[in-house]
N, C-alpha and C. Protein backbone atom coordinates (compact mmCIF):
# COMPACT_ATOMS: atom_id res chain seq x y z
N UNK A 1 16.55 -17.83 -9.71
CA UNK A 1 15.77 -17.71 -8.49
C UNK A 1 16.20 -16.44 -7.77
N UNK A 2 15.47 -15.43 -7.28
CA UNK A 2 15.76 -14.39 -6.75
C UNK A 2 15.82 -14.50 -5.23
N UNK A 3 16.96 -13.50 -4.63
CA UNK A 3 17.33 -13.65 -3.45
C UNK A 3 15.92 -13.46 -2.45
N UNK A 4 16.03 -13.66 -0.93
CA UNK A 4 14.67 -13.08 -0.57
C UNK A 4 14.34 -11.64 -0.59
N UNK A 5 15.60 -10.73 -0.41
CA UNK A 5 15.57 -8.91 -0.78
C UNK A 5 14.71 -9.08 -1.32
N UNK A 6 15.38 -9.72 -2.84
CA UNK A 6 14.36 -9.14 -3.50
C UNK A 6 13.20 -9.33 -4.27
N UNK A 7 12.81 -10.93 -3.55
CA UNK A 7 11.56 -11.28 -3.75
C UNK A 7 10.53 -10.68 -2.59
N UNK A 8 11.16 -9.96 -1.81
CA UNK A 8 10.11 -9.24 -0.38
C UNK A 8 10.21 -7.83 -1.21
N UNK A 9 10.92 -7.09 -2.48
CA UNK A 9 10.45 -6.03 -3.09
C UNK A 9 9.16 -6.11 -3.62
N UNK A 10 8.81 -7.22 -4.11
CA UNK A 10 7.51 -7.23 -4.73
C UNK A 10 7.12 -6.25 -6.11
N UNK A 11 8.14 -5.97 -6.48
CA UNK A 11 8.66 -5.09 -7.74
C UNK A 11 8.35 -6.09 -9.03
N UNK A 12 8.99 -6.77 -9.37
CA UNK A 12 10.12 -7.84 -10.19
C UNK A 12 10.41 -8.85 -9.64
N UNK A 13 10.15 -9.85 -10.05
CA UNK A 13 10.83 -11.14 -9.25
C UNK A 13 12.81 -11.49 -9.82
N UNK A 14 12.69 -10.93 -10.89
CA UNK A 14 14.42 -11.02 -11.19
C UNK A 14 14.99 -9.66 -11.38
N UNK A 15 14.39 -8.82 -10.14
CA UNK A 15 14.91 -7.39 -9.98
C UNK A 15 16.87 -7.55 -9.89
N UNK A 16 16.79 -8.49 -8.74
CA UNK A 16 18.03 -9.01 -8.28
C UNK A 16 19.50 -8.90 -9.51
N UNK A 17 18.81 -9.73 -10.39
CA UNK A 17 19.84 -10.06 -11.42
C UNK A 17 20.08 -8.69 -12.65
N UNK A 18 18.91 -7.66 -12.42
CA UNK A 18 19.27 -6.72 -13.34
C UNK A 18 20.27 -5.89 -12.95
N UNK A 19 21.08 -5.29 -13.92
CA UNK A 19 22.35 -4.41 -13.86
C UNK A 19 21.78 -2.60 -14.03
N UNK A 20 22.64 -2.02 -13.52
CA UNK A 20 22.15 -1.10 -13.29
C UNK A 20 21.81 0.04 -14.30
N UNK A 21 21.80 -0.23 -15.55
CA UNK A 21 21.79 0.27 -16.29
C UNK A 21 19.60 0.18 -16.87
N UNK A 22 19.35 -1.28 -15.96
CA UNK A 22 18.04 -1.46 -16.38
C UNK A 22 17.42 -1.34 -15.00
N UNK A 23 17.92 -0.76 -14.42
CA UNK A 23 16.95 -0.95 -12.98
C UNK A 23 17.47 1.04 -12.85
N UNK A 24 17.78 1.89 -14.03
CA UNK A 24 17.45 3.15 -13.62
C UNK A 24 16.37 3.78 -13.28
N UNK A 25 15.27 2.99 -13.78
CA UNK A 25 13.78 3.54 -13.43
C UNK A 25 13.42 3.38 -11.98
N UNK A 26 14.13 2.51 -11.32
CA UNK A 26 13.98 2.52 -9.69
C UNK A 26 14.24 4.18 -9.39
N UNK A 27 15.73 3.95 -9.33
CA UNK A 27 16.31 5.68 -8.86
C UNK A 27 15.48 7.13 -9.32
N UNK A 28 14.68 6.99 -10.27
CA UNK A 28 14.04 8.17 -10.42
C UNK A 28 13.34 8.92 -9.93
N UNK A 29 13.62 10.08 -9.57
CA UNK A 29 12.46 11.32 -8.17
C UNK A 29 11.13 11.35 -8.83
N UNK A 30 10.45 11.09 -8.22
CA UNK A 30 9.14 11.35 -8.03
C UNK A 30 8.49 12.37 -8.69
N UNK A 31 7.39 13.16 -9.29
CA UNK A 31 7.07 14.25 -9.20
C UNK A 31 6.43 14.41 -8.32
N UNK A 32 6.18 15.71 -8.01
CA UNK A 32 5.52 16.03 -6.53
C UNK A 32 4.05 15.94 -6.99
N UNK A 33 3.11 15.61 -6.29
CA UNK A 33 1.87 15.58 -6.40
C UNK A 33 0.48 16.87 -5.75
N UNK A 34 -0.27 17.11 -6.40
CA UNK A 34 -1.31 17.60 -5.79
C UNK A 34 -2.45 17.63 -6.52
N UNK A 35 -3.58 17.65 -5.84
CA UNK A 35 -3.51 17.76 -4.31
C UNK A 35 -2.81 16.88 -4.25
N UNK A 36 -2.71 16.00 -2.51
CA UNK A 36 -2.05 15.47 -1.89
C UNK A 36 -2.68 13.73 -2.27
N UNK A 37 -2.38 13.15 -2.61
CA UNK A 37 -3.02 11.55 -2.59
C UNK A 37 -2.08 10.51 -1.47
N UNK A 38 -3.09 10.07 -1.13
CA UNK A 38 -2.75 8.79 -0.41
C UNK A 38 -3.32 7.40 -0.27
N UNK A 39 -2.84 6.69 -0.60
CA UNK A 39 -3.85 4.84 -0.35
C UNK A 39 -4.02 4.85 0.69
N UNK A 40 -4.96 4.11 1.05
CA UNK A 40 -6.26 3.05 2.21
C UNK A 40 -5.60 1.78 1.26
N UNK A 41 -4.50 0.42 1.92
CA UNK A 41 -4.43 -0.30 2.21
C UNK A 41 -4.83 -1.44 2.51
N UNK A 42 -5.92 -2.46 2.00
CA UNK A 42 -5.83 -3.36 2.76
C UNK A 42 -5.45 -4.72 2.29
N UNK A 43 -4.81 -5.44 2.85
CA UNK A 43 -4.77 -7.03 1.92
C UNK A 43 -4.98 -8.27 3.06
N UNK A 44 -5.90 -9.22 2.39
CA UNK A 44 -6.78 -9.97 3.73
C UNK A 44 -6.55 -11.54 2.74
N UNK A 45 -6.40 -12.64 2.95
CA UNK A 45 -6.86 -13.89 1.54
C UNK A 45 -7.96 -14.39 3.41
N UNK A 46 -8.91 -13.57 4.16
CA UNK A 46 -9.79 -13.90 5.18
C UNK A 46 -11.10 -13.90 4.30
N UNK A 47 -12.02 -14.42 5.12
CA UNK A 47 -13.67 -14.19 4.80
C UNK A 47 -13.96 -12.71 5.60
N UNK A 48 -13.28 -12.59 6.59
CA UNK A 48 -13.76 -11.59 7.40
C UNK A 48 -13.23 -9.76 6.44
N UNK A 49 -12.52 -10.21 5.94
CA UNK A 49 -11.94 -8.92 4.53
C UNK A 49 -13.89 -8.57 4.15
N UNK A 50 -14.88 -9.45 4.02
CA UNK A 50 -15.69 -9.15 3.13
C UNK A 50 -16.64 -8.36 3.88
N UNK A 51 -16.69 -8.78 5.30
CA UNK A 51 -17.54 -8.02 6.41
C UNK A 51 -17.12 -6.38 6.62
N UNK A 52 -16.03 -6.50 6.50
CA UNK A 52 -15.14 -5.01 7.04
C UNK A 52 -15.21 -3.90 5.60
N UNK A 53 -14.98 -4.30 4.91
CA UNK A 53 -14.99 -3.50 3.54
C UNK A 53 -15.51 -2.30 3.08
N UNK A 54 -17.08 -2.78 3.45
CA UNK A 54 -17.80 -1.67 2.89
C UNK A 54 -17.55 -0.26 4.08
N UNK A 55 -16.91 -0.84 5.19
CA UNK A 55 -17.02 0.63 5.64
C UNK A 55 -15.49 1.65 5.32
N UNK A 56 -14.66 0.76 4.98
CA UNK A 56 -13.55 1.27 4.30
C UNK A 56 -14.36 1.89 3.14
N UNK A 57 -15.20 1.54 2.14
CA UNK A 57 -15.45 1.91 1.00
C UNK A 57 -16.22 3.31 1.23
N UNK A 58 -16.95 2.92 1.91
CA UNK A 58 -17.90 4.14 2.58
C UNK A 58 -16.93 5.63 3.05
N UNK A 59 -15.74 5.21 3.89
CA UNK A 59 -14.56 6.53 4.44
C UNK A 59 -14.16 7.05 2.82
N UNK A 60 -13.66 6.09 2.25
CA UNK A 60 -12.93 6.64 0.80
C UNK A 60 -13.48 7.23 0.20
N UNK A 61 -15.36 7.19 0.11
CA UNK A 61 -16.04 7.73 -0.86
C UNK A 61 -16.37 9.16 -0.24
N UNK A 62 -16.03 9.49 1.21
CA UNK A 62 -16.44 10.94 1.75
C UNK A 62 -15.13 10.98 1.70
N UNK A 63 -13.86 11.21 1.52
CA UNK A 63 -12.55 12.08 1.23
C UNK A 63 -11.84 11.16 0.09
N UNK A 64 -12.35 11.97 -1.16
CA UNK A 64 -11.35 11.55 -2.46
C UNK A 64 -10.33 11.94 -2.50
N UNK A 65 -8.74 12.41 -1.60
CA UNK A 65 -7.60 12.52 -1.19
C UNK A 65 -7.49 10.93 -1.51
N UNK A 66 -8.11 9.72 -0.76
CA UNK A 66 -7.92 8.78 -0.77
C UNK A 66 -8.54 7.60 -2.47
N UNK A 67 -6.88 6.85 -2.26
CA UNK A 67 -7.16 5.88 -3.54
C UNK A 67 -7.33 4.45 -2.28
N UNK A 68 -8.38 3.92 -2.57
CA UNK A 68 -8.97 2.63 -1.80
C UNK A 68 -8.53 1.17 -2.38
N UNK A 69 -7.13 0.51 -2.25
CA UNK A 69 -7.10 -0.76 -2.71
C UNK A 69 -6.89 -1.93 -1.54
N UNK A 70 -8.19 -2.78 -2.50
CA UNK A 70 -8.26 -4.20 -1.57
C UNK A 70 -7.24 -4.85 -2.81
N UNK A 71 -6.56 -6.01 -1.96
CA UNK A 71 -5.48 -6.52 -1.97
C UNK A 71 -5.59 -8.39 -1.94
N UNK A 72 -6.04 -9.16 -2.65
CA UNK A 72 -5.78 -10.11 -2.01
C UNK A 72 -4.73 -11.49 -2.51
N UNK A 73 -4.21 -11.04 -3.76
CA UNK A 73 -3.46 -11.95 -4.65
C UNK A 73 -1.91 -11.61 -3.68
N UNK A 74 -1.24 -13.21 -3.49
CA UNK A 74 0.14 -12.82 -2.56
C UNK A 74 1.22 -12.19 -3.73
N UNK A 75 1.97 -11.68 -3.44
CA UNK A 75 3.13 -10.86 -3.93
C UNK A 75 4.24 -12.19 -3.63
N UNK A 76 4.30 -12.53 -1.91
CA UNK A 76 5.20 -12.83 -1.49
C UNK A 76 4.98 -14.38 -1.51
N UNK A 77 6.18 -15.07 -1.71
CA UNK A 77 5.64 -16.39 -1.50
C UNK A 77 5.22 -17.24 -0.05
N UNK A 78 4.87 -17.90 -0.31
CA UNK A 78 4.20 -18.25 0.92
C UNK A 78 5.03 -19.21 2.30
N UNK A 79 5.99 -19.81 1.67
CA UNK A 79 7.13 -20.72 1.80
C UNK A 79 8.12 -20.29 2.54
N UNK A 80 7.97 -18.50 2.14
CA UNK A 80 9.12 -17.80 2.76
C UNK A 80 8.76 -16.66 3.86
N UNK A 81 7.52 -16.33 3.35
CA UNK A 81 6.96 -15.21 4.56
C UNK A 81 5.40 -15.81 4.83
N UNK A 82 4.98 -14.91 6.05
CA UNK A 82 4.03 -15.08 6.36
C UNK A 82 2.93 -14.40 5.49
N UNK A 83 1.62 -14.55 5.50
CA UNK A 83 0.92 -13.69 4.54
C UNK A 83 0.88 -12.40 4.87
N UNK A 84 0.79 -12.04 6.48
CA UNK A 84 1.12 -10.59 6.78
C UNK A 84 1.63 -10.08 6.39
N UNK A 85 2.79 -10.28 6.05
CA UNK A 85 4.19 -9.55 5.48
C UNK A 85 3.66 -8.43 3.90
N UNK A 86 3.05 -9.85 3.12
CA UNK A 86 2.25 -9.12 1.93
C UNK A 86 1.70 -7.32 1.69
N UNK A 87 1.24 -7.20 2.87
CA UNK A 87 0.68 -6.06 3.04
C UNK A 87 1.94 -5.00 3.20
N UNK A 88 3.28 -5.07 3.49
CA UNK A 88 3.70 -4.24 3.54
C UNK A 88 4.61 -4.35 2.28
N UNK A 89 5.07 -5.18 1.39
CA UNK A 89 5.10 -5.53 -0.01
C UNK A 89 4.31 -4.52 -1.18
N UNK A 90 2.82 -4.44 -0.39
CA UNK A 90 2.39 -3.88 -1.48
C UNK A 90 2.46 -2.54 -1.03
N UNK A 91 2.70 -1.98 0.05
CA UNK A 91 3.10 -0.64 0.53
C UNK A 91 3.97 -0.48 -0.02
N UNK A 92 5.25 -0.71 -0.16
CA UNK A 92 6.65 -0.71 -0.48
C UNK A 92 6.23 -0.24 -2.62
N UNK A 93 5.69 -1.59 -2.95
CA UNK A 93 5.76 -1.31 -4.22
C UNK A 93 4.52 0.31 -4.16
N UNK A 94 3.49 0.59 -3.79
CA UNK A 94 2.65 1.87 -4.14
C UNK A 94 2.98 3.17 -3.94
N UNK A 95 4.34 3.10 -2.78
CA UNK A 95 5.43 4.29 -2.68
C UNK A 95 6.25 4.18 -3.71
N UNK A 96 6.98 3.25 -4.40
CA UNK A 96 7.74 3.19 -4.61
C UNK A 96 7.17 3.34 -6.19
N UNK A 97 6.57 2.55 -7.08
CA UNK A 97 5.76 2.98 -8.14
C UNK A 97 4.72 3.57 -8.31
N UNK A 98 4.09 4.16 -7.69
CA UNK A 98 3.01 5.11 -7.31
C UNK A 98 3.10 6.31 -7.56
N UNK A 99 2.26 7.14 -7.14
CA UNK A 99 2.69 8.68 -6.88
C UNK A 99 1.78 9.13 -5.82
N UNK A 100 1.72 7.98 -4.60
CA UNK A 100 1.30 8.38 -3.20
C UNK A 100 2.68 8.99 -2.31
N UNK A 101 1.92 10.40 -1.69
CA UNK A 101 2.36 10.48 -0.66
C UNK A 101 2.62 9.64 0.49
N UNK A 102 1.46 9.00 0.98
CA UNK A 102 1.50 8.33 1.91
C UNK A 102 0.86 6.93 1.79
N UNK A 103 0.98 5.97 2.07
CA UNK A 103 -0.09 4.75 2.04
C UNK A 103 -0.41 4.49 3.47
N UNK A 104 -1.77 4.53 3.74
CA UNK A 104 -1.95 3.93 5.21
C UNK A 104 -2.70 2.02 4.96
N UNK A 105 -1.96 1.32 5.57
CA UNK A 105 -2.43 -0.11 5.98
C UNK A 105 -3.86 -0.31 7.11
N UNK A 106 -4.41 -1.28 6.12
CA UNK A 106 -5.62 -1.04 7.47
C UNK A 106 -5.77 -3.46 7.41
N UNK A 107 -5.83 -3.29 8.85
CA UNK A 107 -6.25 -5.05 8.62
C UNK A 107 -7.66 -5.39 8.61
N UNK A 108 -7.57 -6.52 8.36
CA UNK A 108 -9.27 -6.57 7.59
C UNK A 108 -10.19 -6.86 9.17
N UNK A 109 -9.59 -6.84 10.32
CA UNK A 109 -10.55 -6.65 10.87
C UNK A 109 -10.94 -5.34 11.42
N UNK A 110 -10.63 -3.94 11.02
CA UNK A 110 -10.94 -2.69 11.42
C UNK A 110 -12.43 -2.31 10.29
N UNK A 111 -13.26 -1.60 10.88
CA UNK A 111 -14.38 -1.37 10.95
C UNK A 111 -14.53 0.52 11.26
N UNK A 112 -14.89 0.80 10.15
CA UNK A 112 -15.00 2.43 10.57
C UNK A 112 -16.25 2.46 10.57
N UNK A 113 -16.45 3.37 11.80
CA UNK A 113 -18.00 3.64 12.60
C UNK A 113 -18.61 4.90 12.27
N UNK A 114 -17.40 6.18 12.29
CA UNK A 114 -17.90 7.41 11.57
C UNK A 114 -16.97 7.76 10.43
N UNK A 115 -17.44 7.22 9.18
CA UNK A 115 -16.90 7.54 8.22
C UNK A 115 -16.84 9.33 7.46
N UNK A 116 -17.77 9.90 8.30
CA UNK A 116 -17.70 11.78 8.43
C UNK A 116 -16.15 11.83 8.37
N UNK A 117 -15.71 11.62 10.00
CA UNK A 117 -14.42 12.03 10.41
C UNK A 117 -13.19 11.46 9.68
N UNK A 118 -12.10 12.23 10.09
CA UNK A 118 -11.17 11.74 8.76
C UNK A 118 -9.82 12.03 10.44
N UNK A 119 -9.86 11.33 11.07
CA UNK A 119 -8.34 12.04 11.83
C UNK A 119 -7.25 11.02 11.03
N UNK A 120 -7.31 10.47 9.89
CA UNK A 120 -6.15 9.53 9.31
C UNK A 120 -5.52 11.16 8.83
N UNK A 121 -6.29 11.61 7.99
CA UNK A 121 -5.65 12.72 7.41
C UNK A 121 -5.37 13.95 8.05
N UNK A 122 -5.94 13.81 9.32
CA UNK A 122 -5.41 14.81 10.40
C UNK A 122 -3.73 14.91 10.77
N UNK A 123 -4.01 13.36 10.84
CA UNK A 123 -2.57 12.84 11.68
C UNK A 123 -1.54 13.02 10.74
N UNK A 124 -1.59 12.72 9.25
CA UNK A 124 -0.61 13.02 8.24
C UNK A 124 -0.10 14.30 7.88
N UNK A 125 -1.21 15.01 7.62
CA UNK A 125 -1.31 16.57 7.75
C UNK A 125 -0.55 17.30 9.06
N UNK A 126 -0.84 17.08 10.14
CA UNK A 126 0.38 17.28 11.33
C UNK A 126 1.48 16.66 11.54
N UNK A 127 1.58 15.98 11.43
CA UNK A 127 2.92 15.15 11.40
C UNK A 127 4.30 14.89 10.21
N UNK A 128 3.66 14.80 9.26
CA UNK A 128 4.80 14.43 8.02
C UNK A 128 4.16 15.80 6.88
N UNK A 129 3.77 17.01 7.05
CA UNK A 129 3.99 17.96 6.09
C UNK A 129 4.53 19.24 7.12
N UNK A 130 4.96 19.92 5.90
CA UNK A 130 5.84 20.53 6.84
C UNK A 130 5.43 22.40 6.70
């Protein structure tokens, strides 16, 4: 049975018990990426996930920078976290096995109105590049 660490990694469920000789693929640098990629986030087990969607789908399809994943199978168990938590589980694992720069989280009740504008990638672009 794995500790909660590292059943909230959402990696491996018997990450815990491996020795370090098999968990070197964690420690490994990244290659750098470009262009720049980043996930759109969302994980909902709501009805209301199905209303909100298409306009997430709609932003992703005017800036392909962005990889668009809906989310709704738990990572985490349920016993031990809340389902919220999930969502940052699967952040954790798409940095961490991925090759996103950034992942942005969105909850399933946000609704994009002008999918033209992009200030997600404004804000990343000013803030965390250098």
């Amino acid at each position: 049975r794995c500790d909660r660490a590292a059943a909230f990694d959402g990696l491996c469920p018997f990450r815990a018990t491996l020795g370090p000789a098999q968990r070197r693929w964690y420690a490994q640098p990244k290659m750098p990426v470009s262009p720049a990629r980043w996930a759109l986030l969302s994980f909902s087990d709501r009805m209301l996930a199905k209303l909100t969607r298409p306009s997430l789908q709609d932003f992703a399809a005017m800036h392909p920078e962005y990889d668009l994943m809906f989310e709704e199978e738990h990572l985490l168990d349920i016993r031990d976290f809340h389902p919220a938590w999930n969502k940052l589980a699967y952040a954790r694992r798409m940095l961490i096995l991925g090759s996103y720069e950034a992942v942005v989280c969105f909850d399933d009740d946000i609704l994009i109105t002008d999918p033209v504008q992009d200030p997600i990638g404004k804000a990343i672009r000013e803030h965390f590049t250098s």
